[in-house]
Protein backbone atom coordinates (compact mmCIF):
# COMPACT_ATOMS: atom_id res chain seq x y z
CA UNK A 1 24.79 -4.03 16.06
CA UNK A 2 26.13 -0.80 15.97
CA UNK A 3 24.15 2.42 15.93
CA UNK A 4 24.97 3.12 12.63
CA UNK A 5 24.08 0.28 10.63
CA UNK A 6 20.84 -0.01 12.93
CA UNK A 7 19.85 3.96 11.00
CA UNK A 8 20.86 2.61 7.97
CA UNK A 9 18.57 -0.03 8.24
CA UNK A 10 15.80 1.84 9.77
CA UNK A 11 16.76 4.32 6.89
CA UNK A 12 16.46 1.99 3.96
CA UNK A 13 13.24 0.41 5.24
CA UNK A 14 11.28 3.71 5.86
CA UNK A 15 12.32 4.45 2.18
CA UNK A 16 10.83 0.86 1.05
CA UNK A 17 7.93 1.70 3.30
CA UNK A 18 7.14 4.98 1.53
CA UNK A 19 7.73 3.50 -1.80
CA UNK A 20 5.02 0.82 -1.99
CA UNK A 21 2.64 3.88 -0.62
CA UNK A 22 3.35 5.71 -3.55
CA UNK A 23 2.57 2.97 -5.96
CA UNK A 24 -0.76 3.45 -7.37
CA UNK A 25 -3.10 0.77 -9.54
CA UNK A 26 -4.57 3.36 -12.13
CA UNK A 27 -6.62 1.38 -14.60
CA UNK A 28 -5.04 0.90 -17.95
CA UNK A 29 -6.62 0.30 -21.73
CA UNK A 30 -6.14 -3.23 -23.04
CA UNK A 31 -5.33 -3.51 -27.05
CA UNK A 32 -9.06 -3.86 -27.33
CA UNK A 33 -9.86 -0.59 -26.03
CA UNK A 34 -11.54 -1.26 -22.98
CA UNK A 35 -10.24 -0.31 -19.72
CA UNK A 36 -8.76 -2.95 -16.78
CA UNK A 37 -7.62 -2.60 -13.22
CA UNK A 38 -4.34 -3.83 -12.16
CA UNK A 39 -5.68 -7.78 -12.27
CA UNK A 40 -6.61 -7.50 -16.01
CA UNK A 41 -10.08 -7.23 -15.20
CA UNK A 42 -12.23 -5.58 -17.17
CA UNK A 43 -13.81 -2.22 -15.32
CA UNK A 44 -17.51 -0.88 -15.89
CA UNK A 45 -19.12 2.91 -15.25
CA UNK A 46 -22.73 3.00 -13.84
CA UNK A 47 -24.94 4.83 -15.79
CA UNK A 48 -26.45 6.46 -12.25
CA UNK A 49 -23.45 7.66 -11.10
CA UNK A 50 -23.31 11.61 -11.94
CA UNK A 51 -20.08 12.63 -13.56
CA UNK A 52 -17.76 14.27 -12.03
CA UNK A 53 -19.88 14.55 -8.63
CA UNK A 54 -17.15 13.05 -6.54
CA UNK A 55 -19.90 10.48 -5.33
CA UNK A 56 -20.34 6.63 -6.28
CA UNK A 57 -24.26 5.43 -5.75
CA UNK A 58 -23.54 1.57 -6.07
CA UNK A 59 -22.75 1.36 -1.96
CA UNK A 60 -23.95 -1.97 0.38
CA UNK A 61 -25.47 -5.10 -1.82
CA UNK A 62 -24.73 -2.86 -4.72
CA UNK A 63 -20.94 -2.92 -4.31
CA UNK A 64 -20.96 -6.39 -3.40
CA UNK A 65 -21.61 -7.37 -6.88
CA UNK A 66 -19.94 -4.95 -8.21
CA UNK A 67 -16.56 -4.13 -6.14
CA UNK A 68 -15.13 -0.80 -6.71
CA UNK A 69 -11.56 0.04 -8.21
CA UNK A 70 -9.90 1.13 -4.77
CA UNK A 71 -7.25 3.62 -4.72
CA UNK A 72 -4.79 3.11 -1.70
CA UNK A 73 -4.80 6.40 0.54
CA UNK A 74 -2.19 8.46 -0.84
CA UNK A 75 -2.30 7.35 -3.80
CA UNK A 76 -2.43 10.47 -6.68
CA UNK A 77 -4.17 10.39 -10.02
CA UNK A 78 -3.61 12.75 -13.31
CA UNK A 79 -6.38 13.45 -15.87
CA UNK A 80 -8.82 11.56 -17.07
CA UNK A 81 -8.46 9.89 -14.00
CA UNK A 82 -9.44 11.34 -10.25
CA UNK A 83 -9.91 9.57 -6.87
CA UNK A 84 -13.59 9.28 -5.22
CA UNK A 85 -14.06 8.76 -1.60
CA UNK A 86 -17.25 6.94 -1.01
CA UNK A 87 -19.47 7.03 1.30
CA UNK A 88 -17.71 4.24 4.07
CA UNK A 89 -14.40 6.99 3.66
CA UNK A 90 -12.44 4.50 1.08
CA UNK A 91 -10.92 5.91 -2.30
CA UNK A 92 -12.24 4.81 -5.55
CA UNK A 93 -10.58 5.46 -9.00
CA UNK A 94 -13.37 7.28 -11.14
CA UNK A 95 -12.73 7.88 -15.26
CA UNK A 96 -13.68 10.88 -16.65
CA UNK A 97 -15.30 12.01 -13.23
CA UNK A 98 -17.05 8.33 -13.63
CA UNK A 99 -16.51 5.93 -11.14
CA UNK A 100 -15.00 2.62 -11.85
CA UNK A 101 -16.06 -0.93 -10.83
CA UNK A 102 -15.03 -4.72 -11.05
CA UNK A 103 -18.38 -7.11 -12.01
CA UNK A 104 -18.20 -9.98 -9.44
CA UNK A 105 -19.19 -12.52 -12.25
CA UNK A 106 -16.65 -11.82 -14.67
CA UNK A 107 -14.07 -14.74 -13.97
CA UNK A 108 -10.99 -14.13 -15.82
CA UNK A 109 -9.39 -11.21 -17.94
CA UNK A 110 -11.34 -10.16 -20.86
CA UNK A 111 -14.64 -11.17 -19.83
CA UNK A 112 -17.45 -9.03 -20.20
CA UNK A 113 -19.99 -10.20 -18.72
CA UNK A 114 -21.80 -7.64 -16.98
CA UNK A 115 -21.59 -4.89 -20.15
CA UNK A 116 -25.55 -3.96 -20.59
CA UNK A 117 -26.38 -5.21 -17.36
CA UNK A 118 -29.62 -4.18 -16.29
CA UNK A 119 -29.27 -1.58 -19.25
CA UNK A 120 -27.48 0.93 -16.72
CA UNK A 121 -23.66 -1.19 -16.12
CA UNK A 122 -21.14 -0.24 -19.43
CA UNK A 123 -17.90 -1.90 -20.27
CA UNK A 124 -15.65 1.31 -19.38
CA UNK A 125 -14.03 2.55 -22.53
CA UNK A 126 -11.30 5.72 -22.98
């Protein structure tokens, strides 16, 4: 193959490469106001998380139940929205300076089950 093509095609797939990095999964707002991550699942705030602290407190067991929205690394954010990094180093979407979560028991798009839970876990809402 000759040297050319082989930089063109080490050229186009660097560019592809790049692309998908910049491709971010900010949450969106269903009809019914509430707000989902990329799967259509609905996303909850944690009433002990401090706004805009930079900091999510559901970490370990916690986070097993309720996942966190992960941001990919480089991936960019614009108002109300901001990037967390938690405590293991990984990015986290946060709303409003509130981080945002996934409830493990909600089992298909447009459940909320885990709105009031405990009487600290909300259905997030813009």
């Amino acid at each position: 193959m000759p040297n050319q093509i082989k930089s063109l095609l080490a050229a186009a797939l660097g560019a592809a490469v790049l692309a998908g990095c910049a491709t971010t999964a900010v949450p969106t707002k269903t009809a019914s106001g509430v707000l989902t991550g990329p799967n259509d699942m609905t996303l909850y705030t944690f009433d002990r998380d401090t706004a805009d602290s930079g900091k999510s407190v559901c970490n370990g067991p916690c986070a097993s139940n309720w996942p966190p929205l992960f941001a990919a690394d480089g991936a960019t954010a614009a108002a109300p929205y901001s990037i967390i990094t938690r405590d293991d180093g990984k990015k986290q979407y946060a709303y409003k300076g509130k981080p945002l979560y996934y409830w493990a028991k909600d089992a298909k798009p447009g459940d909320k089950t885990g709105d009031g839970f405990n009487k600290v876990w909300r259905v997030a809402t813009p």
